[in-house]
Protein backbone atom coordinates (compact mmCIF):
# COMPACT_ATOMS: atom_id res chain seq x y z
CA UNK A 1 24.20 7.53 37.09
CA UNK A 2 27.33 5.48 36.75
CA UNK A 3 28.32 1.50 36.40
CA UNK A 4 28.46 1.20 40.35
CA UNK A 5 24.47 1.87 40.43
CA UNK A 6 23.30 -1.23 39.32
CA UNK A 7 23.70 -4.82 40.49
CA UNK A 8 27.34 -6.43 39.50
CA UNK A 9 27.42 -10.34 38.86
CA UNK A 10 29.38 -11.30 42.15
CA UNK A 11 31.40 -14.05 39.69
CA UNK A 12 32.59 -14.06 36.58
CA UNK A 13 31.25 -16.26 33.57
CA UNK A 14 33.33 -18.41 31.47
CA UNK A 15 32.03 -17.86 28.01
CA UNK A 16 31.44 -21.09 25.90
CA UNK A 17 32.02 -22.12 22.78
CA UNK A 18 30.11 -25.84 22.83
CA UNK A 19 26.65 -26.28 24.15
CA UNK A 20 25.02 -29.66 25.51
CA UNK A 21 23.90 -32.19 22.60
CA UNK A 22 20.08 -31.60 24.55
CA UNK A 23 20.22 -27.94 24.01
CA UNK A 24 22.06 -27.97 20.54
CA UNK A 25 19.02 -30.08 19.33
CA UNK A 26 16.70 -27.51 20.86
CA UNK A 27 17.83 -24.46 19.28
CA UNK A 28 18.44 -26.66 15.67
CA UNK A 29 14.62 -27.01 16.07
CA UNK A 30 13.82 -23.36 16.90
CA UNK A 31 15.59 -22.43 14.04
CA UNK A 32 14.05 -25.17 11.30
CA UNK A 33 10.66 -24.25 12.76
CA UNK A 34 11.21 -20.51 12.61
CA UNK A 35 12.58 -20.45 9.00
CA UNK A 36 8.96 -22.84 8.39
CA UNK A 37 7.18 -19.79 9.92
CA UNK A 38 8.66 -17.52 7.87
CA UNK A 39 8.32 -19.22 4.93
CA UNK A 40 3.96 -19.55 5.48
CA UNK A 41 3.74 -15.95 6.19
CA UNK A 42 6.18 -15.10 3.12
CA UNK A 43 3.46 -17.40 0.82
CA UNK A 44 0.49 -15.61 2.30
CA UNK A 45 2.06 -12.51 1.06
CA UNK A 46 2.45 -14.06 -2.21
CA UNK A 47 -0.71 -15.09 -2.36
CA UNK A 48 -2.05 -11.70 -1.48
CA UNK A 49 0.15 -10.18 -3.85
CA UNK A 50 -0.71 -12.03 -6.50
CA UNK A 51 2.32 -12.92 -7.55
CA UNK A 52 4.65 -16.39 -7.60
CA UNK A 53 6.73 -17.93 -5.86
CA UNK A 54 10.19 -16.28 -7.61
CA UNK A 55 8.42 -12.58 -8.20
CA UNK A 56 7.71 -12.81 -4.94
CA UNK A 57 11.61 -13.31 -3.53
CA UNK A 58 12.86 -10.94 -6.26
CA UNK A 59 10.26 -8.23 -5.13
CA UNK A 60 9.72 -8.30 -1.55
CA UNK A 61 12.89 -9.53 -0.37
CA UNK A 62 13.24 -11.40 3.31
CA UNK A 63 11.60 -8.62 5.67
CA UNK A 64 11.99 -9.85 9.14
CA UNK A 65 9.29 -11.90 11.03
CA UNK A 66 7.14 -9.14 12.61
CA UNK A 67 7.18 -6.88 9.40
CA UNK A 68 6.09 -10.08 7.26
CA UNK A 69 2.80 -9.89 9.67
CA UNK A 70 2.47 -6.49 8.86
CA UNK A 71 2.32 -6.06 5.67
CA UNK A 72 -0.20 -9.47 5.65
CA UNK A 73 -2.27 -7.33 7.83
CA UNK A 74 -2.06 -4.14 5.58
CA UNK A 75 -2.13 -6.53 2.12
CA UNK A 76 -5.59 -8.22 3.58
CA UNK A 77 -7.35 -4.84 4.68
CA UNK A 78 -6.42 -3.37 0.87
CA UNK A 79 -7.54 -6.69 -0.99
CA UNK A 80 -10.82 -6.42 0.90
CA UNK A 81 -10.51 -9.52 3.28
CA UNK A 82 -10.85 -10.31 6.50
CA UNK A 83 -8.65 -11.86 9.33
CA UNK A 84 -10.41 -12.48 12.54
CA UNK A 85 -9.62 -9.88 15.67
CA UNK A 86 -8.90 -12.18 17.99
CA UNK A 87 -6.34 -14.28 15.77
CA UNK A 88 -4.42 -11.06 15.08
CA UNK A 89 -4.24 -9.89 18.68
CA UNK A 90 -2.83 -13.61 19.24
CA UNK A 91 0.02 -13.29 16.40
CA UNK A 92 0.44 -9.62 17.22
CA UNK A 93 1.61 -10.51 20.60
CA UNK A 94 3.58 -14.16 19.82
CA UNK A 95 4.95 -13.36 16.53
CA UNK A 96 7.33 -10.48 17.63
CA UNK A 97 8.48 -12.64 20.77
CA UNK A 98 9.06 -16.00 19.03
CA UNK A 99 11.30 -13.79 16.53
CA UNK A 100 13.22 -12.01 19.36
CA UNK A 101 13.83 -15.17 21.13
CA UNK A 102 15.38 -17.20 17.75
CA UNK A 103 17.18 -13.85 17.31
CA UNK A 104 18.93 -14.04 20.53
CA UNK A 105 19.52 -17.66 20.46
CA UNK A 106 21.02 -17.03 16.64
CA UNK A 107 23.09 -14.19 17.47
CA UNK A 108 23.47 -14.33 21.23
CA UNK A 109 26.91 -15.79 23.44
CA UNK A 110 26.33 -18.27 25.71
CA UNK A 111 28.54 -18.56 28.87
CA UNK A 112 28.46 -20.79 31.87
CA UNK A 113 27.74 -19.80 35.40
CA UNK A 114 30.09 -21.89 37.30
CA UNK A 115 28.56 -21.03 40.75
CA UNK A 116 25.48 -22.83 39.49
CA UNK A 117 26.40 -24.87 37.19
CA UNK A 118 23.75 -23.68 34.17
CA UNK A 119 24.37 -22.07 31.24
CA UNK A 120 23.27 -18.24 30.45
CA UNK A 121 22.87 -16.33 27.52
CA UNK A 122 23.92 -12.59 27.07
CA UNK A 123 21.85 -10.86 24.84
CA UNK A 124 23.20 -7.34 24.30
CA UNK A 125 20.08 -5.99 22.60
CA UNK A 126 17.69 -3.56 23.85
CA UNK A 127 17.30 -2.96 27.29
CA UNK A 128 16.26 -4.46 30.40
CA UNK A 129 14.55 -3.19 33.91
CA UNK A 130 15.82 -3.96 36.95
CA UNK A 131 14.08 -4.70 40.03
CA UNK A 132 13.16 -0.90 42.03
CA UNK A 133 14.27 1.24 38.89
CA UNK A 134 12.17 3.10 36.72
CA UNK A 135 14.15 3.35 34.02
CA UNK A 136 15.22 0.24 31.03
CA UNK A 137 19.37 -0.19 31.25
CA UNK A 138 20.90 -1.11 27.95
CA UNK A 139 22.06 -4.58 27.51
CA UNK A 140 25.53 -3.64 26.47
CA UNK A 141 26.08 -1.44 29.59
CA UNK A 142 24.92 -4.09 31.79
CA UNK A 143 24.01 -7.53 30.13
CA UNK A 144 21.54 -9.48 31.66
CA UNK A 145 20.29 -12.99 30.52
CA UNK A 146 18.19 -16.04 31.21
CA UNK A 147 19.26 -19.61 32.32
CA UNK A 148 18.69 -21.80 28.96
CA UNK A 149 17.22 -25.07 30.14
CA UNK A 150 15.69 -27.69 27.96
CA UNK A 151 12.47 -27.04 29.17
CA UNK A 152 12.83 -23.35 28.77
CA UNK A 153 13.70 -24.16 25.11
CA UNK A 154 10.97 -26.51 24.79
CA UNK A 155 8.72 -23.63 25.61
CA UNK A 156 9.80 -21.67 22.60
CA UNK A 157 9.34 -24.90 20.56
CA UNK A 158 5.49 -25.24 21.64
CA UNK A 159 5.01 -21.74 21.47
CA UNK A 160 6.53 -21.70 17.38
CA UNK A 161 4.38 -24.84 16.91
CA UNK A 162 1.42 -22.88 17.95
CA UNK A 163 2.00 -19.70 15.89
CA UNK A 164 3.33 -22.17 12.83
CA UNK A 165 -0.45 -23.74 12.83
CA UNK A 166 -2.24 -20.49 13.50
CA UNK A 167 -0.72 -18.57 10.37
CA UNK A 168 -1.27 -22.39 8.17
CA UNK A 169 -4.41 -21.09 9.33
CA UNK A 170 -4.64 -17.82 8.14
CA UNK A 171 -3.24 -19.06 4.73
CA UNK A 172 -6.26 -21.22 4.25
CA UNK A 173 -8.75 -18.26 5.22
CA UNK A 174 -7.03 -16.25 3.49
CA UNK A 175 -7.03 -18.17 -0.27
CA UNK A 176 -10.52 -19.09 0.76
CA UNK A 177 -12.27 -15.67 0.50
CA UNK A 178 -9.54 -14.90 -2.47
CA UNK A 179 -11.26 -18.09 -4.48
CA UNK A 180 -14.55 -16.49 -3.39
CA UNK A 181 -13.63 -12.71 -4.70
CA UNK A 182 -12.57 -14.43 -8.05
CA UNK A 183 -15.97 -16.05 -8.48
């Protein structure tokens, strides 16, 4: 299989080196809120742990988003408590997509599409499916990437915001049934 195989952009992008003031705000909030995110689920490990605040940093480190979950899940199921099915099936599925999309807005390049006016970004991770194939494409053979709108942003936001509250959730269940194991 070779380049010519797959779908060629039929114009060139300019790539960009300033974003809209409406979009900069956007992905400054997506990555305040994220870092929040990851700062709950690095306390319920803590708390889990049993362990502070600085033993905590200086012993499990800054694993990424998903793995943070994980080892919740795995810390919970050894300490003997309980986290309900339907709220892990929820963060199972948003937390790993909430951290790819701050990823690729962190670490992505943006470029404008001048035939429409929009701006794109290119992120040259993993691998993407193109319509009538049956096989993923790497990114970096063949970059592909969404339009970034406000609303699409704004999305991500509500999403985080969501996920934020359900794991300030978890925290409280969780310290809840630890104040009832130590009684």
């Amino acid at each position: 299989m070779s380049s010519n195989d797959f779908p060629q952009p039929t114009h060139s992008l300019e790539l960009i080196k300033e974003l809209p003031k409406e979009l900069c705000t956007a992905i400054g909030t997506i990555m305040i809120k994220h870092a929040y995110l990851e700062n709950v689920l690095q306390h319920i490990i803590y708390d889990l742990s049993g362990v502070d605040e600085i033993v905590g940093r200086v012993v499990c480190g800054q694993p990424r988003t998903s793995d943070r979950f994980n080892n919740i899940k795995d810390l919970a199921l050894y300490r003997g408590l309980t986290i309900e099915p339907e709220l892990i099936k929820l963060l199972d599925r948003d937390i790993p997509e909430i951290a790819r999309k701050r990823d690729a807005l962190a670490h992505g390049a943006f470029f404008k599409d001048p035939e429409h006016d929009r701006i794109i970004i290119r992120d040259l991770s993993r691998k993407w499916q193109p319509a009538g194939r049956n096989k993923g494409i790497k990114k970096k053979m063949h970059p592909s990437g969404p339009y970034v709108t406000p609303e699409a942003l704004n999305g991500i936001i509500e999403v985080l915001d969501a996920v934020t509250d359900s794991c300030r959730y978890l925290l409280g269940s969780l310290r809840n049934q630890l104040a009832q194991q130590q009684q």
